[in-house]
Structure formats: structure tokens, C-alpha cells
Protein backbone atom coordinates (compact mmCIF):
# COMPACT_ATOMS: atom_id res chain seq x y z
CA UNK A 1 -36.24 -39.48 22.11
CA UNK A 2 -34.68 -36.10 23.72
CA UNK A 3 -31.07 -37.56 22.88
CA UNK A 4 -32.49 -37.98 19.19
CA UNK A 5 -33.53 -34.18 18.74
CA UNK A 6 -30.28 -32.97 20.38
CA UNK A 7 -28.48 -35.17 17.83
CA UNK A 8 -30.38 -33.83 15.45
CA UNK A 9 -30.35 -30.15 16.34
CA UNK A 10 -26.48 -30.62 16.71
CA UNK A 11 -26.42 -32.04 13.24
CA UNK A 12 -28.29 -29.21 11.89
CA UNK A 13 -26.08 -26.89 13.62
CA UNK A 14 -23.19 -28.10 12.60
CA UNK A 15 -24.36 -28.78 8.71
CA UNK A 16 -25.09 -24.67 9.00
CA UNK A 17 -21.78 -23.83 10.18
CA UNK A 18 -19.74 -25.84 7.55
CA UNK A 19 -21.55 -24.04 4.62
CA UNK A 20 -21.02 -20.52 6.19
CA UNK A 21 -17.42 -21.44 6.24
CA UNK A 22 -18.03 -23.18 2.80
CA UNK A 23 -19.34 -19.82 1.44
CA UNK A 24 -16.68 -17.85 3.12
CA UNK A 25 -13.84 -20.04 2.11
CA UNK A 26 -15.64 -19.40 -2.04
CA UNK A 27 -15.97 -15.91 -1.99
CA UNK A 28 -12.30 -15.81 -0.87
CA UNK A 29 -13.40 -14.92 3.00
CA UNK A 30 -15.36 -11.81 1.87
CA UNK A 31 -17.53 -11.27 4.79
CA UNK A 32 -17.27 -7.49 5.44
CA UNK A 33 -18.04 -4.35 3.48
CA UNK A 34 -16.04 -1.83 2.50
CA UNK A 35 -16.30 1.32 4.02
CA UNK A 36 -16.97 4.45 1.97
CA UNK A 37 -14.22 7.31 3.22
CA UNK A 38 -15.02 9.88 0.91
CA UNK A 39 -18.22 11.22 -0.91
CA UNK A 40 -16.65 12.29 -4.05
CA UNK A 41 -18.82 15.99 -5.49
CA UNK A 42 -21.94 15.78 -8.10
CA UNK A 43 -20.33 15.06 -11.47
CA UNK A 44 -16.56 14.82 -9.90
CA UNK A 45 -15.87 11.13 -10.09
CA UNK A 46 -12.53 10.34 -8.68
CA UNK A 47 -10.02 9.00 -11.32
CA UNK A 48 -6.54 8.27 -9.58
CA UNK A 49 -5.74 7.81 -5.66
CA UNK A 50 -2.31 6.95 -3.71
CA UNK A 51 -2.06 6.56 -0.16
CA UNK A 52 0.97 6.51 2.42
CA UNK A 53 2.25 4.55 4.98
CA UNK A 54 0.40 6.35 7.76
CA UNK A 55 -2.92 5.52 5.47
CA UNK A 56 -4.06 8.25 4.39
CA UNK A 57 -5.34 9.08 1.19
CA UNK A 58 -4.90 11.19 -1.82
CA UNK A 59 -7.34 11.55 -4.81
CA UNK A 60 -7.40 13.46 -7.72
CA UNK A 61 -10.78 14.03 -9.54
CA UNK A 62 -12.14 14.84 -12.76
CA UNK A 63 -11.87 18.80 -12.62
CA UNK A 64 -8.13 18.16 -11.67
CA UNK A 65 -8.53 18.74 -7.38
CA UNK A 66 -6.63 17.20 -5.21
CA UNK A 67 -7.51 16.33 -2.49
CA UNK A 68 -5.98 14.64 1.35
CA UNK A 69 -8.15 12.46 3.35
CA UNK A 70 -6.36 11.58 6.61
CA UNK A 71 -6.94 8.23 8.36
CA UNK A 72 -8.91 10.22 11.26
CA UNK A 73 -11.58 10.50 8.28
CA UNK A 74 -10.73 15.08 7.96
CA UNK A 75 -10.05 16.03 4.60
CA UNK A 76 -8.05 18.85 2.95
CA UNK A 77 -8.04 20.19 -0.61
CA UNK A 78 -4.43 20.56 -1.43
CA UNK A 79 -4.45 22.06 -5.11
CA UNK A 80 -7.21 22.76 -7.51
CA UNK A 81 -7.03 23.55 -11.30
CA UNK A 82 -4.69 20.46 -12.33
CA UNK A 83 -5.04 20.35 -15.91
CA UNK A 84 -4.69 16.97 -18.18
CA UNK A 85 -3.42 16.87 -21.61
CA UNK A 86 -4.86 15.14 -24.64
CA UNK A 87 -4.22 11.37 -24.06
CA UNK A 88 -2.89 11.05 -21.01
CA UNK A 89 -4.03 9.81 -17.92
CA UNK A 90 -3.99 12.06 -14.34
CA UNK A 91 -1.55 10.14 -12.45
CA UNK A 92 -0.36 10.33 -8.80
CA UNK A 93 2.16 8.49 -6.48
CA UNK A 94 3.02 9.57 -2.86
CA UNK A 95 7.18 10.22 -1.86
CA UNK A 96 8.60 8.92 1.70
CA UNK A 97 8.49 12.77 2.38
CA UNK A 98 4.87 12.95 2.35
CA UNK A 99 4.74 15.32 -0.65
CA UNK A 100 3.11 13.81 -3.81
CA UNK A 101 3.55 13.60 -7.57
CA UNK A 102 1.13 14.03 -10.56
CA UNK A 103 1.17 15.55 -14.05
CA UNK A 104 0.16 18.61 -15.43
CA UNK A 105 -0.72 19.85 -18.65
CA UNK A 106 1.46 23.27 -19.84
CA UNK A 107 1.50 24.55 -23.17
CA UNK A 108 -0.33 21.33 -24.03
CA UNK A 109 2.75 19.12 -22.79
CA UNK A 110 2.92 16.76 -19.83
CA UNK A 111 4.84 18.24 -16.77
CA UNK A 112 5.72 16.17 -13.58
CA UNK A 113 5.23 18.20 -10.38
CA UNK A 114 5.24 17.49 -6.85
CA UNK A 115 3.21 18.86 -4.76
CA UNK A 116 3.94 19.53 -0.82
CA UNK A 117 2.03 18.88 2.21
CA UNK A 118 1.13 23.12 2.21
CA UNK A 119 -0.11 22.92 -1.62
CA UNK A 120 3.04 24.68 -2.93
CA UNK A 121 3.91 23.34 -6.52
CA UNK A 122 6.94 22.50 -7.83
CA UNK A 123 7.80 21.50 -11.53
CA UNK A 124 9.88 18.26 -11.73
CA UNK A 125 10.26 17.79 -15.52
CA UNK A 126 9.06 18.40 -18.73
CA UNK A 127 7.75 15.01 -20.34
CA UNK A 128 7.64 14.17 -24.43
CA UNK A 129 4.70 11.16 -24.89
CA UNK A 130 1.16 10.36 -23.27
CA UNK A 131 1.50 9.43 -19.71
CA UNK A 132 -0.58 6.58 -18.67
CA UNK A 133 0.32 5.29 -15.86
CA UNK A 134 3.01 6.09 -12.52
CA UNK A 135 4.78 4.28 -9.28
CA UNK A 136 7.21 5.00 -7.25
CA UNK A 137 9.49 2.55 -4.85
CA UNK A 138 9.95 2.74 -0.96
CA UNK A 139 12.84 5.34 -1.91
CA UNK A 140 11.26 7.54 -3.70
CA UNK A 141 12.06 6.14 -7.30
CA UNK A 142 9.52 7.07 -9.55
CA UNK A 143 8.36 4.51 -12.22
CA UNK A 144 6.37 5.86 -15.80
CA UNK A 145 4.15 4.12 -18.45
CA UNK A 146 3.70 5.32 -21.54
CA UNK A 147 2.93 4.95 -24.68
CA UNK A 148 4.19 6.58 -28.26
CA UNK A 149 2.27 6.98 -31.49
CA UNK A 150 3.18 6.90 -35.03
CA UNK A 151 0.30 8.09 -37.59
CA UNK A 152 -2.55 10.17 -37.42
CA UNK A 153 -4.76 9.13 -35.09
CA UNK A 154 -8.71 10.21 -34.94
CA UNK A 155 -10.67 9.95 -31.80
CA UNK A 156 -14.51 10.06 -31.63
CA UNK A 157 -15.94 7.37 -30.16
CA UNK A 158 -12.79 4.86 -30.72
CA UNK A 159 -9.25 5.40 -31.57
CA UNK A 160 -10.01 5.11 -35.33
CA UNK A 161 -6.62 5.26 -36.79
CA UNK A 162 -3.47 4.70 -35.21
CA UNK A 163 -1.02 3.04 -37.38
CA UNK A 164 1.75 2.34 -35.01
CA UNK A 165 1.64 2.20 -30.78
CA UNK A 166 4.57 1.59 -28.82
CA UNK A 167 4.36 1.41 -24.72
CA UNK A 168 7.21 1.92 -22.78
CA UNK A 169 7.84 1.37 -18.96
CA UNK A 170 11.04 3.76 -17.82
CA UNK A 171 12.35 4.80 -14.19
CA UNK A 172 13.42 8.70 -13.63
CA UNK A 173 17.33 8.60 -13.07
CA UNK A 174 18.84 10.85 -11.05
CA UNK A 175 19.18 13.22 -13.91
CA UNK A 176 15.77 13.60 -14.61
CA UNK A 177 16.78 11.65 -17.75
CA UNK A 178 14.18 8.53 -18.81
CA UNK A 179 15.49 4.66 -18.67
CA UNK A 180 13.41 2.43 -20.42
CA UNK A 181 13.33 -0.57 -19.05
CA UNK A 182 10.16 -2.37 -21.31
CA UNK A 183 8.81 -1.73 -24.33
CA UNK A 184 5.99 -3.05 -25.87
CA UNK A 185 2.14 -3.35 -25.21
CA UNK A 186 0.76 -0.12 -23.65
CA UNK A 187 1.14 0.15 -19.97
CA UNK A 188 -2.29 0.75 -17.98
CA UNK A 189 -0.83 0.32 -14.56
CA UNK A 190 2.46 0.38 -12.44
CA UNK A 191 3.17 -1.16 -8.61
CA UNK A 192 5.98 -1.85 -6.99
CA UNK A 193 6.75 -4.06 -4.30
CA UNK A 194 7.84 -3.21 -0.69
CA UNK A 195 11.40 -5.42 -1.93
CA UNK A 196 11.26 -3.02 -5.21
CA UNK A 197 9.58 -5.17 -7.70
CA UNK A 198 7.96 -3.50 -10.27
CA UNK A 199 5.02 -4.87 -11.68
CA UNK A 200 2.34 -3.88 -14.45
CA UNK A 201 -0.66 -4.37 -16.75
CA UNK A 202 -0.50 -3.73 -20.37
CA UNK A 203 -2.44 -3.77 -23.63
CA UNK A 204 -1.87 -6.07 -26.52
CA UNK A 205 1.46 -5.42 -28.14
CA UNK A 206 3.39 -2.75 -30.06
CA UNK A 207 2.80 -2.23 -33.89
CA UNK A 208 0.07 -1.90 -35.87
CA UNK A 209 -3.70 -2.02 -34.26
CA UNK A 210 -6.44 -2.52 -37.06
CA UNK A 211 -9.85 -0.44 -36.35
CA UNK A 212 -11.84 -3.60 -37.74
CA UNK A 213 -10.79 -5.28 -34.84
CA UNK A 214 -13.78 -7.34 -32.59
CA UNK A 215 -12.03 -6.50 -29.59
CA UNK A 216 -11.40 -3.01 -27.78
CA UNK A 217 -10.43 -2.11 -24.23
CA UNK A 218 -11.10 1.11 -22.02
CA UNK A 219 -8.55 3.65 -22.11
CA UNK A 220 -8.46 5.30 -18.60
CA UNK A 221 -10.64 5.69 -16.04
CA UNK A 222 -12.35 8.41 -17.80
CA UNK A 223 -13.05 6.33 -20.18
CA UNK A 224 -13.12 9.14 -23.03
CA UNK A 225 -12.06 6.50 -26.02
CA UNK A 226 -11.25 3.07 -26.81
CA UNK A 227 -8.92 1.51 -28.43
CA UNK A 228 -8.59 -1.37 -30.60
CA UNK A 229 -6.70 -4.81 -29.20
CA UNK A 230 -4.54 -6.90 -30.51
CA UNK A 231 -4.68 -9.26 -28.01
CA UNK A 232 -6.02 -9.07 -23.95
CA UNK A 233 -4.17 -7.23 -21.10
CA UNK A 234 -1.31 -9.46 -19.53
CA UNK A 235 0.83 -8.57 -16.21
CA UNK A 236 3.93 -8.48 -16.14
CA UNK A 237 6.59 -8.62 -13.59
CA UNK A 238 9.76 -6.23 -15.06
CA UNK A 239 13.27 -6.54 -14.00
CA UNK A 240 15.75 -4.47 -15.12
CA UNK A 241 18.00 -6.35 -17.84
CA UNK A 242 15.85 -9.67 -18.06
CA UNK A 243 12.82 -10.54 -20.17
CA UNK A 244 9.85 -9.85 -18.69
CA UNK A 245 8.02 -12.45 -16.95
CA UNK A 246 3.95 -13.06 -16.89
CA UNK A 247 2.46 -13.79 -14.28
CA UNK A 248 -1.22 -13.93 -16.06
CA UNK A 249 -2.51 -13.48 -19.25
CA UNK A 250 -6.10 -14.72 -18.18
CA UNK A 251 -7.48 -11.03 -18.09
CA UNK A 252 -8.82 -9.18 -20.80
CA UNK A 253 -10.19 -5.79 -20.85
CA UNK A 254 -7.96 -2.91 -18.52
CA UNK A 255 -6.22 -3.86 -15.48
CA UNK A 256 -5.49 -1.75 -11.88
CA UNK A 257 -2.70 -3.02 -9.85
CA UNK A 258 -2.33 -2.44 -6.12
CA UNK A 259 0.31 -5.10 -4.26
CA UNK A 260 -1.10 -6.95 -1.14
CA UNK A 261 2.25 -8.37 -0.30
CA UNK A 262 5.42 -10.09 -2.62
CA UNK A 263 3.95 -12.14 -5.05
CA UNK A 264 0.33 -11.65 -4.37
CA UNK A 265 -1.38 -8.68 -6.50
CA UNK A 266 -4.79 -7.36 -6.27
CA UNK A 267 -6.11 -6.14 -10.10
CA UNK A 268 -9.40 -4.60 -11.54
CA UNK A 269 -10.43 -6.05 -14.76
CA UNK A 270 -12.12 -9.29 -15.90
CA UNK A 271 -11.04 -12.66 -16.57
CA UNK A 272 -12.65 -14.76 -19.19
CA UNK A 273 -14.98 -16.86 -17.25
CA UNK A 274 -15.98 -14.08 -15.04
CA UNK A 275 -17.44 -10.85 -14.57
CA UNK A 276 -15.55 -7.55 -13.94
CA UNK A 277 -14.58 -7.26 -10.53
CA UNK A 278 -11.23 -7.41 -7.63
CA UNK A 279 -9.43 -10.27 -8.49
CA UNK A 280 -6.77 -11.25 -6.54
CA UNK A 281 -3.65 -12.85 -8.46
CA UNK A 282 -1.04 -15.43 -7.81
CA UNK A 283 2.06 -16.56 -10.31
CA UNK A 284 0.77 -19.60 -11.82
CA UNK A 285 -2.85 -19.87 -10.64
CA UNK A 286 -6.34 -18.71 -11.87
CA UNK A 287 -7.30 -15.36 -10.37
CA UNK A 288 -9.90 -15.20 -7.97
CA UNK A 289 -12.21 -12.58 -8.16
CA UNK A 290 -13.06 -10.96 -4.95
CA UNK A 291 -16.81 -11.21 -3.76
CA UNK A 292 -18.74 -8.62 -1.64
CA UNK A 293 -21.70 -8.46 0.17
CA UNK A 294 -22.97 -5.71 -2.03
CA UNK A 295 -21.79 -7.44 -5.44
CA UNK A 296 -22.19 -4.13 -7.49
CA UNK A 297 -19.71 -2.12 -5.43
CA UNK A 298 -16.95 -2.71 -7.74
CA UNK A 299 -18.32 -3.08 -10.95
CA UNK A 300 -17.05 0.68 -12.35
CA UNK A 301 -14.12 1.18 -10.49
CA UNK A 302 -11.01 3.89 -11.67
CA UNK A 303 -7.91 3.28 -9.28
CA UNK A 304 -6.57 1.10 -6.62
CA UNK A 305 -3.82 1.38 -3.56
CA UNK A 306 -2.54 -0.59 -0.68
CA UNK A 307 -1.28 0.36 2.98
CA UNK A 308 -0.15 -1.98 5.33
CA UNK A 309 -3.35 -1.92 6.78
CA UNK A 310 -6.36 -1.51 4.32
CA UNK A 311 -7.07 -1.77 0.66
CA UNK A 312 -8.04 1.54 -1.20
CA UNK A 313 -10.26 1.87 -4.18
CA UNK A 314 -11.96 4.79 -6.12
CA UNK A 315 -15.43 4.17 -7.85
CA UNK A 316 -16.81 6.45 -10.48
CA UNK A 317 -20.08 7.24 -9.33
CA UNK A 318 -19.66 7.18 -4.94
CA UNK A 319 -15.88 7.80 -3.99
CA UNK A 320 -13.38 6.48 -1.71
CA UNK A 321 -14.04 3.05 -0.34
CA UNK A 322 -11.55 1.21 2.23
CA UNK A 323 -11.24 -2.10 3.66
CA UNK A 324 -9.28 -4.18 6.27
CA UNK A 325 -6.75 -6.48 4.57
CA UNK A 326 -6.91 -8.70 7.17
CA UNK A 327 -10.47 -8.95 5.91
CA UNK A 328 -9.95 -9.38 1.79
């Protein structure tokens, strides 16, 4: 009878531990929480972030601060007061040298300018369209997306009339000079690999977007207006003198990238069988969206980076969050 209710009990026991791991294995091995880093200010959401190889942060927020937060969890306030201009997005990317690069509104045009470890400004360039998105390589190449308009376009609400969009993907040459290396559907994000490979998420496709569409995507994390789709978001992977290749087109609404390693991309968006969320994405196979304990924490997120060590994401309403990648 006693060897019964061991068998038993080890039964049980064992039946337990195969649906933990069941669970685990479902929700992609989500068992820990991300850790919030930084409490972003009352009414200051944080809309872009970048972080170096030593992991630590930079953030830029809605009243245009920017702001360091080490790795040893101190923060700094490097420059205050960066403006943004009509359309575009505030964008930032972090150089090998430790100094960083956003845009600037002067004179109501876009400016690049980098910005040193002291807070001392520098202007970079002067730049012609609406900046949506930026990246830069493990040299210090600097990636932009962005998109150009034809028509007169009215924004309340949504992006009422725009008769002709054009996105274009193009790396800074050493002559400050632009070369465009995609155009097409708008670009919402830009990563790039630790072997160089540049990868991004765009909207729909160039030429002519009808208001009386049924379908319409965020613009931005500020989310000020919408605009009407022609079709969903797709990544791409872009290489220089070849076609561009998908590597999903099973997301629809706006896309983040961040780059786990070569081939393996973490995104914010939704897919169409599931809700918004992380997914992570593989060439070729169904994204998986990425499950935490607290399901709501990334619901409204606004920007995504990756370390070698942890994953990095901003949400509207709390902050800074970071977790282990060993753990996601």
C-alpha cells in the first residue's frame, strides 16, 4: 500500500513538472519579469532609447530630454530642450565613442547632432524629408528612414490627404551626402546586425494611400496621427545592390526592431492571430509572441534595444524596463 502512494505521489510529481516545463516551453521560456530601470516623469513618456555595449541606456522623452542611465542603475540628464519637427520622429543611436546621435528641429528643418558624453552639441548635417527612423553599425555607420510626400497633406485626427508617400532607407557616406539604398513603403524602424546587416519594418508601399481606407497604422510612438495602409507592415532584410528580402509579412499594425543575434529579431507590433505584444521572429517561421508574467507590461510600448546582455524597452506610461536575454 505505502509503495502505491509513493508511486502515486511520484506520478503526481512528475505530471506537475512536465506541464511547468510545458508552459515554459509555450510562452517561449518566459518565466521572469522585467525589471523597471527608470521611472520616466508625470506626463514625460519616453519615446526613443539606444543603449551601448557597456549597457547602459539612453532615452529621450517627450519634452525632448535626454537622458543616461548607467548599468550601476545612476542616471544623468545630458541635454534638455531637443526640439522635434512636424512629422518626424525623435530618433537616437549610440557611436563606438560613446557619444550619441539624434535630430533636432532648427528653423523648422531636421538637423542631425551628436551629442558627447559632457552634453556639448555638435551639428552633423542639415536633413531635407521627415525622419522616421535611425541605426547605426558596429563602426559607427549611421543608417536613416524616411519618408517623402507629394500633395497637401491635412492632419487632425488621421493623415487625411496625402496623395503620394515615398519611404526611403539611405546610409550617411563619408561626405555627409545620402545613399539610398531602398525605396518604397515607409520605414518605421532600422537595426543592424553585429555582422552589419541592416534590417527594417515598413508601411504598405509607395504611391497613392486613399483616406477611405479600412485599415490605418500608428505613426510614432507619440502616436499624434495615423495614417492610412495600403497593405500591413513587412520586414525586410536590405542589402546594398540586391532586392530586398522578407523575412515576414505576418505583422500588421507598426513594428520596433531590436536584433537578439544574426537572424533572430525581436519586434513590437501584432500579428494576425494575436494580440499586440514582443514577438520574436525567425526567416521563414510564424513569430512568436513573447509572454510575461504580468501580460499587460508590453501592451503600449514606444522603442526597443539590445546589449549583449539584456533586452531594453520603453513603455509609455512607466519607463525603462530591462531583462536578461538569457531569460527571453
Amino acid at each position: 500500500m505505502k509503495r502505491k502512494i509513493i508511486s502515486t505521489i511520484f506520478f503526481i510529481l512528475c505530471a506537475v513538472l512536465f506541464f511547468i516545463f510545458y508552459l515554459s516551453a509555450c510562452n517561449s521560456g518566459a518565466v521572469r519579469e522585467p525589471l523597471l530601470i527608470y521611472q520616466a516623469p508625470t506626463n514625460e513618456p519616453i519615446i526613443a532609447i539606444a543603449c551601448d555595449t557597456r549597457d547602459n541606456v539612453y532615452a529621450i522623452t517627450i519634452k525632448g530630454n535626454l537622458v543616461k542611465i548607467n548599468a550601476d542603475g545612476t542616471t544623468k540628464q545630458l541635454y534638455s530642450g531637443l526640439k522635434r519637427c512636424g512629422f518626424s520622429n525623435h530618433c537616437l543611436v549610440v557611436l563606438p565613442t560613446g557619444e550619441v546621435v539624434t535630430n533636432e528641429c532648427e528653423k523648422h528643418k531636421n538637423i542631425l547632432v551628436k551629442i558627447d558624453p559632457n552634453g556639448k552639441k555638435e551639428i552633423l548635417m542639415k536633413l531635407e524629408h521627415s525622419l522616421n527612423c535611425m541605426a547605426s553599425d558596429a563602426k559607427g555607420k549611421i543608417y536613416l528612414g524616411y519618408w517623402i510626400s507629394k500633395g497637401n497633406l491635412t492632419v487632425s485626427r488621421f493623415l487625411q490627404r496625402a496623395e503620394y508617400l515615398k519611404g526611403i532607407i539611405a546610409e550617411i557616406a563619408a561626405d555627409n551626402q545620402l545613399n539610398p539604398l531602398y525605396e518604397g513603403g515607409i520605414p518605421q524602424s532600422l537595426a543592424v546586425s553585429e555582422k552589419g546587416e541592416l534590417y527594417a519594418a515598413v508601411w504598405g508601399k509607395m504611391g497613392a494611400f486613399r483616406p477611405g481606407s479600412r485599415k490605418y497604422s500608428m505613426c510614432g510612438p507619440t502616436k499624434t496621427f495615423w495614417i492610412a495602409m495600403a497593405e500591413q507592415s513587412k520586414i525586410l532584410k536590405i542589402t546594398p545592390g540586391d532586392k530586398p528580402q522578407p523575412v515576414t509579412g505576418a505583422f500588421i499594425g507598426c513594428s520596433y526592431l531590436a536584433l537578439k543575434n544574426p537572424g533572430q529579431i525581436l519586434a513590437f507590433g501584432n500579428s494576425s492571430s494575436d494580440r499586440c505584444g514582443i514577438y520574436e521572429i525567425s526567416a521563414g517561421q510564424k513569430p512568436v509572441r513573447k509572454v510575461f508574467q504580468n501580460d499587460k507590461i508590453s501592451d503600449n510600448l514606444t522603442s526597443l534595444a539590445v546589449s549583449k546582455n539584456y533586452f531594453f524597452f520603453s513603455d509609455s506610461q512607466k519607463g525603462i524596463y530591462k531583462i536578461g536575454l538569457k531569460y527571453f
